[in-house]
Protein backbone atom coordinates (compact mmCIF):
# COMPACT_ATOMS: atom_id res chain seq x y z
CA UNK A 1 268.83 190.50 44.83
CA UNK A 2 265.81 192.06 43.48
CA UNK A 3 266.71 190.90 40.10
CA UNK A 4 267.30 187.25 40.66
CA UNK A 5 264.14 187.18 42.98
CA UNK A 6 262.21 188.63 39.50
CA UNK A 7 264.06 185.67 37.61
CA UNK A 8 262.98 182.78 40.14
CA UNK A 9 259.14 184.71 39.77
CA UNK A 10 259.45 184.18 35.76
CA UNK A 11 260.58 180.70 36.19
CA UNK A 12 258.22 179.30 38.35
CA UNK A 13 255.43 180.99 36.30
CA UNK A 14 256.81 179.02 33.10
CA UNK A 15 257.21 175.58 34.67
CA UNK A 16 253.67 175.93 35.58
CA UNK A 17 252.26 177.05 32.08
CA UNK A 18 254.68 174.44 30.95
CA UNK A 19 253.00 171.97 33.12
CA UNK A 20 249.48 172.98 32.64
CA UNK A 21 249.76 172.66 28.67
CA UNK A 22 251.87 169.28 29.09
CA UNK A 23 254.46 171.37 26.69
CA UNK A 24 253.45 170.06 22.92
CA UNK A 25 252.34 166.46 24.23
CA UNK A 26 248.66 167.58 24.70
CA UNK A 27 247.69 169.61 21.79
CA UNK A 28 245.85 173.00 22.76
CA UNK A 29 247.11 172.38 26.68
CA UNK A 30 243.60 170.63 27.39
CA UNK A 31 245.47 167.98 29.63
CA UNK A 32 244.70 168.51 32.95
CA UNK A 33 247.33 166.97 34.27
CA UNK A 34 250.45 165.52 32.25
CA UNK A 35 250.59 161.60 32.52
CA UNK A 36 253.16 161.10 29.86
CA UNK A 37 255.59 164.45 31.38
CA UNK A 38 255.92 167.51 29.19
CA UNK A 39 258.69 166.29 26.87
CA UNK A 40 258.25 164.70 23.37
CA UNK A 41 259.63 161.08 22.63
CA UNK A 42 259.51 160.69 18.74
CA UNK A 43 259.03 157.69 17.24
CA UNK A 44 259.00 155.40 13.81
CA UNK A 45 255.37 154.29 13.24
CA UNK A 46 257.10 151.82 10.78
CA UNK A 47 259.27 150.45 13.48
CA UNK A 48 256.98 150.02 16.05
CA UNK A 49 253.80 149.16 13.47
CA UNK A 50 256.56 145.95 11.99
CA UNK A 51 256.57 144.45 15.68
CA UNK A 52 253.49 142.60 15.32
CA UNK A 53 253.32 141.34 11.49
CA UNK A 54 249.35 140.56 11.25
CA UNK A 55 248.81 144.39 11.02
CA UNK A 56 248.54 146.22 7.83
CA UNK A 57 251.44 148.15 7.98
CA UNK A 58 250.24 151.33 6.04
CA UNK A 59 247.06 151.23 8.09
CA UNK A 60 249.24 150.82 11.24
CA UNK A 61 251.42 153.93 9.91
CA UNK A 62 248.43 155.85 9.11
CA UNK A 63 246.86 155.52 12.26
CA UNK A 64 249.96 156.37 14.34
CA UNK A 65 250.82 159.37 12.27
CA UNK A 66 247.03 160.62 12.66
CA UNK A 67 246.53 159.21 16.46
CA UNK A 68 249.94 160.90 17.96
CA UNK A 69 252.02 161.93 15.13
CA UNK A 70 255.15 159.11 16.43
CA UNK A 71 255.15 160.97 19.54
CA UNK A 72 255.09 158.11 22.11
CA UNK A 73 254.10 160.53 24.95
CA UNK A 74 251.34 162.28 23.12
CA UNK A 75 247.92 162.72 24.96
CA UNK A 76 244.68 163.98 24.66
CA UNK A 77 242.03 165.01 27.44
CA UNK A 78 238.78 163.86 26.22
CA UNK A 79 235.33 165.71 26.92
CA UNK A 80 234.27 162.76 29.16
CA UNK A 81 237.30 163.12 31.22
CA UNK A 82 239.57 160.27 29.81
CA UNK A 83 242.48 160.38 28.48
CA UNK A 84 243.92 158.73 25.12
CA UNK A 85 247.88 158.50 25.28
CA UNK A 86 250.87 157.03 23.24
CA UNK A 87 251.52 155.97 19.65
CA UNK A 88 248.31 154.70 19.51
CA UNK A 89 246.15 156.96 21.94
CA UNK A 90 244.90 154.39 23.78
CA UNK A 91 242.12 155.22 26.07
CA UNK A 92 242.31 155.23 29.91
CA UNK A 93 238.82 152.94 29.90
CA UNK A 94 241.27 150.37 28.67
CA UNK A 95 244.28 150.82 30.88
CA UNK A 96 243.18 148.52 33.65
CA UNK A 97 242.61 145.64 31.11
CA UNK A 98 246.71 146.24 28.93
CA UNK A 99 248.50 148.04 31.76
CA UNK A 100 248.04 147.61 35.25
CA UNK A 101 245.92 150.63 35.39
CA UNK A 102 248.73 152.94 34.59
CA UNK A 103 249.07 155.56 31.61
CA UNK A 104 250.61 153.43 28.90
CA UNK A 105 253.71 155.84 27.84
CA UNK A 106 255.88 153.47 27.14
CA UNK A 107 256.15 152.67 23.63
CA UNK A 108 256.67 148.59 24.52
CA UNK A 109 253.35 149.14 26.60
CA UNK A 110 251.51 151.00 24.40
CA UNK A 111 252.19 148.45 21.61
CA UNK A 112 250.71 145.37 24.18
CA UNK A 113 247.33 147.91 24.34
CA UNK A 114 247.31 148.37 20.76
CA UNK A 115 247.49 144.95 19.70
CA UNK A 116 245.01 143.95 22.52
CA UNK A 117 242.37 147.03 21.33
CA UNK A 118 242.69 145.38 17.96
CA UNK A 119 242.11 142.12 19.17
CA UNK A 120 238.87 143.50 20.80
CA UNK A 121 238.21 145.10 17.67
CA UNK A 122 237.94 141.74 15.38
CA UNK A 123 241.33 141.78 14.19
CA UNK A 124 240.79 144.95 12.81
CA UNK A 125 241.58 148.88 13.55
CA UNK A 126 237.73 149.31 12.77
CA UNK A 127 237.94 151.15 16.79
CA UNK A 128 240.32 153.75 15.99
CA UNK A 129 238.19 156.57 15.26
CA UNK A 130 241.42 157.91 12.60
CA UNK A 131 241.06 153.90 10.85
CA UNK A 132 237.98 154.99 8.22
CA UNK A 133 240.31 158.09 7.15
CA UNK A 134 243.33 155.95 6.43
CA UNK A 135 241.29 152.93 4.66
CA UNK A 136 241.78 150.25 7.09
């Protein structure tokens, strides 16, 4: 009894750390909380990036593989308290104005943001912090 007790002790402990650090979805377990879950969801940047064709595709690539490496449920806890999440890290400032408010996980919804924060952006990635480093 003792032992299993121990084991349910050891558990819990790592399905918190696990949820604290958002497993490998928020780099250096800064996330305060976990709005994409804990698990990974790898992507293609060259699928998703060929969805909407007046992108530059390399730039789109480049941006995805800097922003979240393909992993659609990436995030990062800003020093402001925002979070960027998704392919394209899309900030939480713009959620309310691409997603109904909510964390845009989902690679369909994440796209929709993208394309609109490019939009806002003069047709351009120029507001992607990562767009100077890959030339766009």
């Amino acid at each position: 009894m003792k032992s299993v007790i121990i084991a349910l002790i050891i558990a819990l402990f790592a399905v918190s750390s696990l949820a604290g650090t958002c497993g490998v979805n928020c780099p250096g377990g800064k996330c305060p909380s976990c709005p994409c879950g804990n698990t990974p969801n790898p992507q293609s940047a060259s699928a998703w990036c060929s969805k909407y064709s007046s992108w530059n595709q390399s730039c789109c690539q480049c941006i995805i593989k800097h922003e979240s490496g393909g992993n659609a449920n990436a995030m990062n806890y800003n020093t402001n308290g925002s979070f960027d999440v998704g392919l394209w890290q899309i900030n939480q400032v713009n959620w309310g104005s691409c997603s109904g408010g909510k964390a845009p996980c989902d690679p369909n919804t994440n796209l929709n943001c993208a394309i609109k924060v490019w939009q806002w952006g003069g047709n351009s990635f120029r507001l992607w912090s990562t767009a100077k480093g890959c030339g766009c």
